[in-house]
C-alpha atoms as a PDB file:
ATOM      1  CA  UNK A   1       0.000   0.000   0.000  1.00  0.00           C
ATOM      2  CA  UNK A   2       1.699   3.368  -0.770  1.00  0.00           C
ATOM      3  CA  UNK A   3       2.339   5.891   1.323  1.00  0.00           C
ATOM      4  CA  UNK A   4      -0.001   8.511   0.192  1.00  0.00           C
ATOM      5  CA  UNK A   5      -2.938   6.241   1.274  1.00  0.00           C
ATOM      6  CA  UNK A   6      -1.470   5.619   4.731  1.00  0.00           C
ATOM      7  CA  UNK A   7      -1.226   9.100   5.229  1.00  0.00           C
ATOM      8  CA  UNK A   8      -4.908   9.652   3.886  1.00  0.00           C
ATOM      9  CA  UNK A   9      -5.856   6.391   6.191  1.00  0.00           C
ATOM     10  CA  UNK A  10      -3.970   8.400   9.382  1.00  0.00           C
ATOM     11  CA  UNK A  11      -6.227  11.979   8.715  1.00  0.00           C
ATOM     12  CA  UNK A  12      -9.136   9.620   8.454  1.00  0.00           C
ATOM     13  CA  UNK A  13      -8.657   7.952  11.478  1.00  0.00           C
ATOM     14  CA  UNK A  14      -8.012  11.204  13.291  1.00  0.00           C
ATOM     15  CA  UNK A  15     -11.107  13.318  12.313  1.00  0.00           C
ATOM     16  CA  UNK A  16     -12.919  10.639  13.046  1.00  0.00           C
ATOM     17  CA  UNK A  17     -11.647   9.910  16.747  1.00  0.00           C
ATOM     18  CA  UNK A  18     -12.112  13.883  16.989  1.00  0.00           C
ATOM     19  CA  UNK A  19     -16.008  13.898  15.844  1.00  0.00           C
ATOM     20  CA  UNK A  20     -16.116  10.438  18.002  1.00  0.00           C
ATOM     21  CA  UNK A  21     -15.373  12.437  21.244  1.00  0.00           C
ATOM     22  CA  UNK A  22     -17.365  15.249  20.445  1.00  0.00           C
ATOM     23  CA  UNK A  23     -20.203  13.372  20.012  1.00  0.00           C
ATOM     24  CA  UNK A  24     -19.466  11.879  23.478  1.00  0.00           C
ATOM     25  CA  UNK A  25     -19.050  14.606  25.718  1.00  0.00           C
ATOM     26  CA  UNK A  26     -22.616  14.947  27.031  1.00  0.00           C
ATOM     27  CA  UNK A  27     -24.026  17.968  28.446  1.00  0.00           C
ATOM     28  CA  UNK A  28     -26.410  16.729  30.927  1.00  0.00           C
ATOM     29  CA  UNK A  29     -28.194  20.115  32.104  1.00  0.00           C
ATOM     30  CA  UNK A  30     -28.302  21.299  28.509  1.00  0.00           C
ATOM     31  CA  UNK A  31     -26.032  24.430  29.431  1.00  0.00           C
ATOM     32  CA  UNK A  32     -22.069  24.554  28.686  1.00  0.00           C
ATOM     33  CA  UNK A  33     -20.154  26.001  31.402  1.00  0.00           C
ATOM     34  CA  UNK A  34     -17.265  27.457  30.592  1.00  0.00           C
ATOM     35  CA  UNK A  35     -14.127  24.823  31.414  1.00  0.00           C
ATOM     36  CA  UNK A  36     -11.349  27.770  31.547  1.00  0.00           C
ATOM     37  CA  UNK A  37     -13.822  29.548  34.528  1.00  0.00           C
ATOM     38  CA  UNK A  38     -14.281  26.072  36.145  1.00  0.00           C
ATOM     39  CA  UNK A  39     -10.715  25.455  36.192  1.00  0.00           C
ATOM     40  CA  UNK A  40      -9.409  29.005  37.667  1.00  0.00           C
ATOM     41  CA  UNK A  41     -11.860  28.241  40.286  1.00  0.00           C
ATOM     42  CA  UNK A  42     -10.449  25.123  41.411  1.00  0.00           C
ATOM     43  CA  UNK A  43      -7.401  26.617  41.400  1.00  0.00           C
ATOM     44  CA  UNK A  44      -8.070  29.266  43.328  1.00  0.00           C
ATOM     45  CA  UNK A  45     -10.068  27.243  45.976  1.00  0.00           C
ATOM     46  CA  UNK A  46      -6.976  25.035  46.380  1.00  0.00           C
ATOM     47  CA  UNK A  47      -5.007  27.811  46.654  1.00  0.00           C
ATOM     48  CA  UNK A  48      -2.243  27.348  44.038  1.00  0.00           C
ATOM     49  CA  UNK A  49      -0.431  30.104  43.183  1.00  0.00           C
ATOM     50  CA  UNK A  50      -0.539  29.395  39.064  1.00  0.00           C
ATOM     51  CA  UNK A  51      -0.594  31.343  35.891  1.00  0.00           C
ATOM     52  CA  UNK A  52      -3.261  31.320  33.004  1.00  0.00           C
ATOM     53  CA  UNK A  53      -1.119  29.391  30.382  1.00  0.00           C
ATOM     54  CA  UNK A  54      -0.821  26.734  32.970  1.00  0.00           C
ATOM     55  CA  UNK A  55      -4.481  26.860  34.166  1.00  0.00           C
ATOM     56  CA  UNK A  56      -5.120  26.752  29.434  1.00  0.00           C
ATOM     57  CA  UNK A  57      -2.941  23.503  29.194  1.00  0.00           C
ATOM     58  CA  UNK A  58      -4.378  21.779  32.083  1.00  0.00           C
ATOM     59  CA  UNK A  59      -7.850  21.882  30.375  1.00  0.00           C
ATOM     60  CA  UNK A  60      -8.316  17.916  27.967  1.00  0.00           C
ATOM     61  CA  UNK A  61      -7.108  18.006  24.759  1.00  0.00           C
ATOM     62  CA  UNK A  62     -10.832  17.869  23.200  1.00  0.00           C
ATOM     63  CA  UNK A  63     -11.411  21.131  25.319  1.00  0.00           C
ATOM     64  CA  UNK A  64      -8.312  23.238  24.290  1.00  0.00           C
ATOM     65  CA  UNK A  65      -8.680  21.788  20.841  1.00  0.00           C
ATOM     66  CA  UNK A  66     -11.001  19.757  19.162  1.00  0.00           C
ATOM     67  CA  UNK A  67     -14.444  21.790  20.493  1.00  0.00           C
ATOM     68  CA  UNK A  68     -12.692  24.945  19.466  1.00  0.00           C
ATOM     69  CA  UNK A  69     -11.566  23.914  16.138  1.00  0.00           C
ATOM     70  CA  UNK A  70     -14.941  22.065  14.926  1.00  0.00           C
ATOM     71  CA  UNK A  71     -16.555  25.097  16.039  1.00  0.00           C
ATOM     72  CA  UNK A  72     -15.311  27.387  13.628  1.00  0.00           C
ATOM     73  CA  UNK A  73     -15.809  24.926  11.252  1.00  0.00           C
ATOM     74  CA  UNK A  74     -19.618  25.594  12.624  1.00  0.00           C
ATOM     75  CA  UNK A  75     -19.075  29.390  11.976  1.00  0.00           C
ATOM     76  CA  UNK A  76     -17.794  28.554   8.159  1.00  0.00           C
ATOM     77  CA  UNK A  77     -20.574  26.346   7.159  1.00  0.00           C
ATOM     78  CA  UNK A  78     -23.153  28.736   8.424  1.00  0.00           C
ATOM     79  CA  UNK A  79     -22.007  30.898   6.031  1.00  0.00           C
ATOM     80  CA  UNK A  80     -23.285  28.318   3.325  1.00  0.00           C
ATOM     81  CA  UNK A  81     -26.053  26.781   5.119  1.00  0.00           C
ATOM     82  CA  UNK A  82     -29.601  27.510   4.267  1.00  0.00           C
ATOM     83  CA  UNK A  83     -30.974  28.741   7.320  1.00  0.00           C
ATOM     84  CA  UNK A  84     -34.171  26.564   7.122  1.00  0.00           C
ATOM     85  CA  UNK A  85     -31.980  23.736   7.666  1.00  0.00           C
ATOM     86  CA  UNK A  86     -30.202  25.669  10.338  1.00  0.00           C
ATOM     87  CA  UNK A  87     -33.484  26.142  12.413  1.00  0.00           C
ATOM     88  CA  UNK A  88     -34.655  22.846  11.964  1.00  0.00           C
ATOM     89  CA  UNK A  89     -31.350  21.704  13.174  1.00  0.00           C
ATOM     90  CA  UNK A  90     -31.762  23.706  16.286  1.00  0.00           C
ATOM     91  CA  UNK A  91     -35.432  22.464  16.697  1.00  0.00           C
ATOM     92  CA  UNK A  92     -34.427  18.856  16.859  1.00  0.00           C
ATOM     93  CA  UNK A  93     -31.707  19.908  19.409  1.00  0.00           C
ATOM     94  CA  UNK A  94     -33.746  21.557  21.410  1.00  0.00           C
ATOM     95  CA  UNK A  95     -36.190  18.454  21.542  1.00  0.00           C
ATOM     96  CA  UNK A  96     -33.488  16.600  22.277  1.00  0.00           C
ATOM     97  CA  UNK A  97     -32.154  18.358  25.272  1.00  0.00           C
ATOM     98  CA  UNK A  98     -29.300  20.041  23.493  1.00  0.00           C
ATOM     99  CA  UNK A  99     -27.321  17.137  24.516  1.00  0.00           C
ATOM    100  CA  UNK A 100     -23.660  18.015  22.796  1.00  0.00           C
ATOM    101  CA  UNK A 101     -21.995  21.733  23.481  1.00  0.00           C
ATOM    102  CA  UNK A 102     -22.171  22.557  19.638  1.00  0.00           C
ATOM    103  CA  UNK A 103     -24.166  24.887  17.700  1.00  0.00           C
ATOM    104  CA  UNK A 104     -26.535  23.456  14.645  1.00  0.00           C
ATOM    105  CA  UNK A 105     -24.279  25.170  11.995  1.00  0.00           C
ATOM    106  CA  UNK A 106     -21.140  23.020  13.957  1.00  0.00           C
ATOM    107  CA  UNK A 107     -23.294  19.942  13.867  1.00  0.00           C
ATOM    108  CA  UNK A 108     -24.178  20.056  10.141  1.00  0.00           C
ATOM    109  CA  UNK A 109     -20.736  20.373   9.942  1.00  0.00           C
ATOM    110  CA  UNK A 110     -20.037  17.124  11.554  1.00  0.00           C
ATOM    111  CA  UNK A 111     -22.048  15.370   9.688  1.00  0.00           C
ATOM    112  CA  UNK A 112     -20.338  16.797   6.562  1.00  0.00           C
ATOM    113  CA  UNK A 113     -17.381  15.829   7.793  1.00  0.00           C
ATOM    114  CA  UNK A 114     -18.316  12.201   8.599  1.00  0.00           C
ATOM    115  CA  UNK A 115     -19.519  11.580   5.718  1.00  0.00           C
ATOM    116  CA  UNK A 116     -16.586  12.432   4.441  1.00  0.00           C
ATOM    117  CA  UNK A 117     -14.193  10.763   6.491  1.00  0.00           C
ATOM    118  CA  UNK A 118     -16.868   7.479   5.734  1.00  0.00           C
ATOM    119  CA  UNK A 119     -16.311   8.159   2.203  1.00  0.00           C
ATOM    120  CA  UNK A 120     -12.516   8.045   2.554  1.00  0.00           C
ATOM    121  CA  UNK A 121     -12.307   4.830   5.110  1.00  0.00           C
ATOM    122  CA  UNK A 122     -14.321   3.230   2.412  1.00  0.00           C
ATOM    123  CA  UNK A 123     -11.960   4.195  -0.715  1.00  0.00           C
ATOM    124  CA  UNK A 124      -9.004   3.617   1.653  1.00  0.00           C
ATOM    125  CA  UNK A 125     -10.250  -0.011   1.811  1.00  0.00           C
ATOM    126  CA  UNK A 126     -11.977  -1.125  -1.226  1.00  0.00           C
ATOM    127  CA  UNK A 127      -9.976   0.977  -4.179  1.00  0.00           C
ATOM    128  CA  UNK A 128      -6.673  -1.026  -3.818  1.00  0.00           C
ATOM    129  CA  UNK A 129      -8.368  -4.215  -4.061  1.00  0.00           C
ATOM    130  CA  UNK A 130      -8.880  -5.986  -6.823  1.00  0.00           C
ATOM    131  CA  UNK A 131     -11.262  -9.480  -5.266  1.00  0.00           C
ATOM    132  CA  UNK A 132     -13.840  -6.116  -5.818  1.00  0.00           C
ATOM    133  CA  UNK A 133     -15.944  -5.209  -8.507  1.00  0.00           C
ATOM    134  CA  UNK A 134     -16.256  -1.582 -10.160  1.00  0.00           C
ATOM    135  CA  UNK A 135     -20.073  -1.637  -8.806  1.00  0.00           C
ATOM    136  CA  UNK A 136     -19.405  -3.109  -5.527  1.00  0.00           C
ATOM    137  CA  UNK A 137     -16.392  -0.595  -4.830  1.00  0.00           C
ATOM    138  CA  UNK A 138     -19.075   2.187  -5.838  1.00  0.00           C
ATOM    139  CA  UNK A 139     -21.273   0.611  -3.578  1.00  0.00           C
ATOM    140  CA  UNK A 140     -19.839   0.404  -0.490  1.00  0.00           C
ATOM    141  CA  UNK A 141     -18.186   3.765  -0.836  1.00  0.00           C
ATOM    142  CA  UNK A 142     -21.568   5.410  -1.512  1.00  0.00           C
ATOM    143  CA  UNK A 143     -22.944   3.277   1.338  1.00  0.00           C
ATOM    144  CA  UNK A 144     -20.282   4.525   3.642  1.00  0.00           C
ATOM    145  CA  UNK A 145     -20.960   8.453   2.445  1.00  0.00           C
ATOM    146  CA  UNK A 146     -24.206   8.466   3.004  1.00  0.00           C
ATOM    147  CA  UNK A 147     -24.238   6.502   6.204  1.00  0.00           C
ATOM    148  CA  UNK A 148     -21.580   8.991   7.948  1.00  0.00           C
ATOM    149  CA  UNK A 149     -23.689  11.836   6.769  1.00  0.00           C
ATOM    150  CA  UNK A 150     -26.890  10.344   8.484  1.00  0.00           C
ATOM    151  CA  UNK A 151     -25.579   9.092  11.211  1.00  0.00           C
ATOM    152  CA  UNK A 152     -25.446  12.128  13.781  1.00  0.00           C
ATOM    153  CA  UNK A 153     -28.799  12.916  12.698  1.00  0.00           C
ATOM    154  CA  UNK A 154     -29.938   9.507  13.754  1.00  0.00           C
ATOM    155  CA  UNK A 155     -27.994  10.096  16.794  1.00  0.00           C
ATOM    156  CA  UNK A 156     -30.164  12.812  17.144  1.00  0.00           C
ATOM    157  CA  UNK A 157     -33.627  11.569  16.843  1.00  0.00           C
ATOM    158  CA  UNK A 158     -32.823   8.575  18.338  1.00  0.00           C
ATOM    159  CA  UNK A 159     -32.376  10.996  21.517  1.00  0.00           C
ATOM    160  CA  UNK A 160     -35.070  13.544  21.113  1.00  0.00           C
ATOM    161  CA  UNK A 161     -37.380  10.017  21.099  1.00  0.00           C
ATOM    162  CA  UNK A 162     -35.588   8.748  24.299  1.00  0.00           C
ATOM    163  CA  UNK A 163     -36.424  12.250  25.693  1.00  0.00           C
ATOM    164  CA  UNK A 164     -39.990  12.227  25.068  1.00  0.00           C
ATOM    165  CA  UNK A 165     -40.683   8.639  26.189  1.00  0.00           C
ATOM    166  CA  UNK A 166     -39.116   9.653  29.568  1.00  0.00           C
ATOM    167  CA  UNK A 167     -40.898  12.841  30.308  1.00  0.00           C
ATOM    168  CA  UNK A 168     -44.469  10.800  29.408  1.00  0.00           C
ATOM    169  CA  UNK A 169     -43.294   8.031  31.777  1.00  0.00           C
ATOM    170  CA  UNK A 170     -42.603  10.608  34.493  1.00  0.00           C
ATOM    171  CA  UNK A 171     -45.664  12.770  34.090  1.00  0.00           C
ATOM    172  CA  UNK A 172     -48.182  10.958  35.820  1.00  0.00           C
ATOM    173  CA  UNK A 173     -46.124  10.236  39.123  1.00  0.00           C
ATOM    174  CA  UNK A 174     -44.875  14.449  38.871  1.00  0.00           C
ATOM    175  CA  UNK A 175     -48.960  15.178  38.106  1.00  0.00           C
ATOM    176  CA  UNK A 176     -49.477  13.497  41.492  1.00  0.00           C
ATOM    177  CA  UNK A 177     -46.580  15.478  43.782  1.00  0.00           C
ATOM    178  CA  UNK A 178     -47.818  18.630  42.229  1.00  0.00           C
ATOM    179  CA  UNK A 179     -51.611  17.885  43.109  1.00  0.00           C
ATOM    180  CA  UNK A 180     -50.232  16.951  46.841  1.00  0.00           C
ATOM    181  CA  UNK A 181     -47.874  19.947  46.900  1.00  0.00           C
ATOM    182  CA  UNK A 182     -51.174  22.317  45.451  1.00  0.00           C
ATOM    183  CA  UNK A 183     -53.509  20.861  48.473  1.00  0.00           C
ATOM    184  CA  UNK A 184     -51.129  20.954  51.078  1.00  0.00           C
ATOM    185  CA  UNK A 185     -51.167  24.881  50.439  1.00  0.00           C
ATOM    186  CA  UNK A 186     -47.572  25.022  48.150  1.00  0.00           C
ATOM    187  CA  UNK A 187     -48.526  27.624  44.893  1.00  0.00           C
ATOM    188  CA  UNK A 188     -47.818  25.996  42.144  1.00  0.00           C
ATOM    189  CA  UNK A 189     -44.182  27.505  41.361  1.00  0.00           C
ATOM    190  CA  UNK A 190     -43.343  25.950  44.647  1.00  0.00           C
ATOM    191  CA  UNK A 191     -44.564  22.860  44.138  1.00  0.00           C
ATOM    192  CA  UNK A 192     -42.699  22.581  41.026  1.00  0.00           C
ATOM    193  CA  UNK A 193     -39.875  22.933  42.712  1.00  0.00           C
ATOM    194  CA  UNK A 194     -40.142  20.788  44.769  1.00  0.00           C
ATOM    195  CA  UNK A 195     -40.517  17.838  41.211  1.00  0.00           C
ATOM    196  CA  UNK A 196     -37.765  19.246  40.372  1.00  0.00           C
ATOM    197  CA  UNK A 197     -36.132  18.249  43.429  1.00  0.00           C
ATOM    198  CA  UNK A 198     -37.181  14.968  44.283  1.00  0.00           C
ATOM    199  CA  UNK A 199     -36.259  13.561  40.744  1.00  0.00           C
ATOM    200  CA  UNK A 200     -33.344  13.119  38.388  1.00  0.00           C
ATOM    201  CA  UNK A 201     -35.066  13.186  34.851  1.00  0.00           C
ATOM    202  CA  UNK A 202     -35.541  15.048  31.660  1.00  0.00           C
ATOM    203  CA  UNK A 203     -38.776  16.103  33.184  1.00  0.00           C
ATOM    204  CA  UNK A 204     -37.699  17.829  36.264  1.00  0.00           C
ATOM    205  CA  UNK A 205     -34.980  19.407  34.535  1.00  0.00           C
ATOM    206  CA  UNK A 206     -37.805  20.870  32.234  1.00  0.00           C
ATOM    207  CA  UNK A 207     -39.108  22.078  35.502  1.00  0.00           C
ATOM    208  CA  UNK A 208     -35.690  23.509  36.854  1.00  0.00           C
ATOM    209  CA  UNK A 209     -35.044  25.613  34.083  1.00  0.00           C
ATOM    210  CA  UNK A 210     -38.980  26.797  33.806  1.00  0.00           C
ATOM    211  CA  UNK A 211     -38.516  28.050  37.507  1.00  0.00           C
ATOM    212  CA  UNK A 212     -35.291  29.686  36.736  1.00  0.00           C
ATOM    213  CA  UNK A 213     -37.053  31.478  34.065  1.00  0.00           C
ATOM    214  CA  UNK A 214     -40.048  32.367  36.185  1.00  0.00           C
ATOM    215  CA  UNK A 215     -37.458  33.729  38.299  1.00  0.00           C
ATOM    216  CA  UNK A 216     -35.781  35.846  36.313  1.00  0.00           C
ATOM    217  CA  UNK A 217     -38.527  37.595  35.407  1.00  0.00           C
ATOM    218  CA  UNK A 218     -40.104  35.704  32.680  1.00  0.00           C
ATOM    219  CA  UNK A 219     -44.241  35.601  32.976  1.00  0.00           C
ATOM    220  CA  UNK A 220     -45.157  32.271  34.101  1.00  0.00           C
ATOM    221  CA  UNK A 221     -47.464  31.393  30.881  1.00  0.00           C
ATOM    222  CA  UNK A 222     -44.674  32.496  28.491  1.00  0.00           C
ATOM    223  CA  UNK A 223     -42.737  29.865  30.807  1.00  0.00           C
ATOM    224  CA  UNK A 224     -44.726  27.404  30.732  1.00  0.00           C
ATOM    225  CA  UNK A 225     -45.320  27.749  26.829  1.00  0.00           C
ATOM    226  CA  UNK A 226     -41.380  27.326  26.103  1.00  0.00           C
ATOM    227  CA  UNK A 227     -41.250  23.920  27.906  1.00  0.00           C
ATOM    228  CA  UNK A 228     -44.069  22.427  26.323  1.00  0.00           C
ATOM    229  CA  UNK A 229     -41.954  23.876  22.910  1.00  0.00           C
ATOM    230  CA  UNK A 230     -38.583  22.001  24.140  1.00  0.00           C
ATOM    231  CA  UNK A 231     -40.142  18.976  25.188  1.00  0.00           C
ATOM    232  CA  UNK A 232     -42.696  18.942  22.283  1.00  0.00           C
ATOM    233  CA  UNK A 233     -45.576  15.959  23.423  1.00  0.00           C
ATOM    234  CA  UNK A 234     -48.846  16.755  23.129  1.00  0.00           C
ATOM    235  CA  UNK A 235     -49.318  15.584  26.954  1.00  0.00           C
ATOM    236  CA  UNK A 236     -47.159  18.471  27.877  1.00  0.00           C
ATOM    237  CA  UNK A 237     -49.156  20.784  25.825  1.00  0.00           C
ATOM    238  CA  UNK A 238     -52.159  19.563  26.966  1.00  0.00           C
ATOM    239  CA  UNK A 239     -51.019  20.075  30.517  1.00  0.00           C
ATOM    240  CA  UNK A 240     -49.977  23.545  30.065  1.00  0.00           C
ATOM    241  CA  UNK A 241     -52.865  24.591  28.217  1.00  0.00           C
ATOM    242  CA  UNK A 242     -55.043  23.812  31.205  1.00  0.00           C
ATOM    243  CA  UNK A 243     -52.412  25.341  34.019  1.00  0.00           C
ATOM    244  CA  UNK A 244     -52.792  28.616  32.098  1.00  0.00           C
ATOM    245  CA  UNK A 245     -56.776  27.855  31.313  1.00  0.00           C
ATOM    246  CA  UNK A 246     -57.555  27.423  35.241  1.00  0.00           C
ATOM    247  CA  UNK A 247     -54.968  30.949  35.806  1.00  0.00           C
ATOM    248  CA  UNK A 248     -57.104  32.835  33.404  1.00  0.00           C
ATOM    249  CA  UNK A 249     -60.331  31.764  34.640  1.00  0.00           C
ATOM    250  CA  UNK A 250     -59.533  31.415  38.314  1.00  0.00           C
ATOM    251  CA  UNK A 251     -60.909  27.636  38.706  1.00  0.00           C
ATOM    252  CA  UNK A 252     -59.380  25.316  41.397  1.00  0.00           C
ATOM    253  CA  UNK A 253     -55.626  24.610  40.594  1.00  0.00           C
ATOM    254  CA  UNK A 254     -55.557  21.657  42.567  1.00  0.00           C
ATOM    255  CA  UNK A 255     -58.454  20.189  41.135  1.00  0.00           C
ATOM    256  CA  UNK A 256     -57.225  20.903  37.068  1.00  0.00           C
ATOM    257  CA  UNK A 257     -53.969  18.960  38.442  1.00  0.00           C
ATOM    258  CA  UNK A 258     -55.896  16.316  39.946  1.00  0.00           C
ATOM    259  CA  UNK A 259     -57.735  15.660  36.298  1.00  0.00           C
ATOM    260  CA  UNK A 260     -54.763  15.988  34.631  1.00  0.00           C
ATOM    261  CA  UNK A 261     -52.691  13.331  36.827  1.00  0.00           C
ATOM    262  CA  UNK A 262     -55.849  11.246  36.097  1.00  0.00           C
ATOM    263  CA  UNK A 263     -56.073  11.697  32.506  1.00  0.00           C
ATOM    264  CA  UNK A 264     -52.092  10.934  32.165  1.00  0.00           C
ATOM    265  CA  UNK A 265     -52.607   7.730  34.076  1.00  0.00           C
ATOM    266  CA  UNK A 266     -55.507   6.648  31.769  1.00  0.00           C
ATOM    267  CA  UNK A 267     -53.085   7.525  28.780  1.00  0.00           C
ATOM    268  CA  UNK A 268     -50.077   6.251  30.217  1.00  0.00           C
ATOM    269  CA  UNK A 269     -51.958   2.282  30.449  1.00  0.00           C
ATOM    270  CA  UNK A 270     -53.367   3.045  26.789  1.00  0.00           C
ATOM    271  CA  UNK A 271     -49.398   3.312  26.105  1.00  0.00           C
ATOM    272  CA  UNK A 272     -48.926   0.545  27.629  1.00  0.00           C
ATOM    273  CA  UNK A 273     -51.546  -1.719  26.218  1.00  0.00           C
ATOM    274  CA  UNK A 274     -50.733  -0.778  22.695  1.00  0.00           C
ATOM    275  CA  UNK A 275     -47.468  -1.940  23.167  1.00  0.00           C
ATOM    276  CA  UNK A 276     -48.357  -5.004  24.525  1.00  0.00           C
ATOM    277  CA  UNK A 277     -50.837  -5.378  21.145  1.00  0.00           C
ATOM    278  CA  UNK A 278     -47.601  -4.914  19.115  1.00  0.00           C
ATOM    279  CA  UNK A 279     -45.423  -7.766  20.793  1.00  0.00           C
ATOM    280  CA  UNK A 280     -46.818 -10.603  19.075  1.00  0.00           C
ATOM    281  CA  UNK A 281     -46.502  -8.853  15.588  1.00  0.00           C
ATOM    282  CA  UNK A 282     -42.614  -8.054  16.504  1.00  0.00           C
ATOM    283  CA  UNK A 283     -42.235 -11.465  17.917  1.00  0.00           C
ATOM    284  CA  UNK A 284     -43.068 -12.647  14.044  1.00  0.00           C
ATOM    285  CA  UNK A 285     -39.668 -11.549  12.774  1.00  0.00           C
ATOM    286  CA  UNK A 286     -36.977 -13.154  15.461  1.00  0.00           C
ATOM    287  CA  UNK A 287     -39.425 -16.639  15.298  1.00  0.00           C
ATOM    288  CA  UNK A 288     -39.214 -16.572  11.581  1.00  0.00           C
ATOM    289  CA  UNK A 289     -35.944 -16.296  10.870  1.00  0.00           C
ATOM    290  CA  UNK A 290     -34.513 -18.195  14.317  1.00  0.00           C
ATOM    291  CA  UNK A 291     -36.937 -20.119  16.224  1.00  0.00           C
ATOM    292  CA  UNK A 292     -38.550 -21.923  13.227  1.00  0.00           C
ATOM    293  CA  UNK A 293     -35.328 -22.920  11.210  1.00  0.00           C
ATOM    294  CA  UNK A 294     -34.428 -24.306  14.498  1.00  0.00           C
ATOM    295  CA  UNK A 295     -37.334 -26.149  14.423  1.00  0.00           C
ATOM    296  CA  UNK A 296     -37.039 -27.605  11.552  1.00  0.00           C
ATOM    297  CA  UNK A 297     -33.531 -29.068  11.356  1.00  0.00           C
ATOM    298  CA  UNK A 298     -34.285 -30.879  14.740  1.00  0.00           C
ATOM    299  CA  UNK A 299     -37.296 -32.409  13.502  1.00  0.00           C
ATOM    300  CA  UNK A 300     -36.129 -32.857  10.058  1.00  0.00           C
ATOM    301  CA  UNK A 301     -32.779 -34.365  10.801  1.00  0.00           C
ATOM    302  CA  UNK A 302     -33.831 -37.393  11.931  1.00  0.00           C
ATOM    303  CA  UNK A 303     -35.828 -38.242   9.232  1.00  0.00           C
ATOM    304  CA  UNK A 304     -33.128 -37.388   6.620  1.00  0.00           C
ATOM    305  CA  UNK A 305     -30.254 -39.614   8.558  1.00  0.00           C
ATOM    306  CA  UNK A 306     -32.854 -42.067   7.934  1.00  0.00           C
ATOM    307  CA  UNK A 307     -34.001 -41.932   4.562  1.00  0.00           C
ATOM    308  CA  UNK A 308     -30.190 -40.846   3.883  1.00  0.00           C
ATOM    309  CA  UNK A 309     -29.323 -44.362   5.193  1.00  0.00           C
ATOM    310  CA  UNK A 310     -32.200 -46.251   3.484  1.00  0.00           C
ATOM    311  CA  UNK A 311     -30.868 -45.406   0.550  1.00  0.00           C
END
């Protein structure tokens, strides 16, 4: 193999260890802090005397270099981005909890770039050998393009769908604590802070960062209208629709909470049902293909040996 394509194999291999760890580094709360800030103040609570270039290099490699460098890549694609794809990108991101500390234009640029780097493992692999077919080669390197392109976007919706289907597990059980927060004589900003303290989840974050709003000055409608946008269910809508409904109108919030926590329940084993409806038709495909060919070699075998013998 010549040493151009060893080269090409080595950039390959680093851009995509470099997308690889972006993609990993999790934001949990959905906001970036800033690692340089961080780090000064853990150096100053320890007390170490220290100077900024030292505080820099002690910051991971991904932080000091990879983060900053894809994102201005980010700020040159969004240059030549269409923005409609731009805000979509930031509407799926938002669904999904913003769950990497990149922009939309940086992540279009990551899948770009994937694709890409897909594109070259596969020519890197297939365009030396010759057991390979003109079509196959052409094959497997447009397979490989088009599956690095999609797959941070199925990354994506593969997490704004594990997102939803834990804030409608949770609602029901948070529906209750606020109804018993609202009757024991908690308003209802208080009682959501108290779901956002007793659990761990997507949906008491939701909660968290609606109070902090609320907080900051933000009317508590408007509030409650942005999370139902970032979480996007129609149970959440639902919900806040009637929160603002009883405000408006001055009914009983602890009886509108009490429906709703019913309602969710009732939903919630509708869910649950359906899902149970749809196990026999998924059980079809692994008993096709596994259980039955099973099947019928052991009862089949026998017989051949037999008739195998006979003759």
């Amino acid at each position: 193999m010549s040493t151009g394509l060893l080269i090409f194999g080595a950039i390959v291999l680093i851009g995509a260890i470099a997308v690889i760890v972006v993609s990993l580094r999790r934001n949990a709360q959905g906001e970036q802090e800033d690692p340089l800030q961080a780090r000064l103040a853990e150096f100053i609570q320890r007390g170490d005397v220290t100077s900024l270039e030292e505080i820099e290099l002690s910051q991971p490699f991904s932080e000091r270099v990879v983060i900053p460098l894809l994102n201005r890549l980010g700020e040159i694609s969004a240059r030549f981005t269409p923005q409609k794809a731009i805000q979509d990108t930031a509407r799926k991101m938002e669904l999904a909890g913003n769950p990497w500390p990149i922009d939309p234009a940086t992540f279009l640029a990551i899948r770009v770039i994937l694709g890409v780097v897909f594109c070259g493992l596969m020519i890197w692999l297939f365009a030396g050998s010759a057991s390979w077919s003109t079509s196959d080669k052409f094959m497997f390197i447009g397979g490989g393009t088009v599956g690095g392109f999609w797959l941070p976007q199925i990354m994506l919706t593969s997490r704004v769908t594990r997102r939803q289907k834990e804030v409608r597990k949770a609602m029901p059980d948070a529906l209750d604590l606020l109804t018993i927060c609202v009757e024991a004589g908690l308003g209802f900003d208080a009682a959501m802070s108290k779901v956002s303290e007793k659990w761990e989840n997507e949906l008491s974050l939701a909660f968290a960062r609606a109070i902090r709003e609320i907080q900051l000055g933000k009317v508590r409608r408007d509030a409650l209208r942005d999370m139902s946008d970032r979480l996007g269910i129609a149970e959440m809508t639902s919900f806040v629709a009637a929160i603002i409904q009883s405000e408006q109108l001055g009914v009983s919030m602890a009886k509108i909470l009490r429906i709703q926590s019913d309602q969710m329940r009732v939903k919630r084993r509708q869910r649950a049902e359906e899902e149970a409806h749809k196990a026999p038709v998924k059980m079809i495909i692994p008993m096709a293909l596994l259980i039955f060919p099973t099947i019928m070699i052991i009862i089949l075998t026998p017989a051949a040996l037999q008739i195998m013998t006979s003759l």
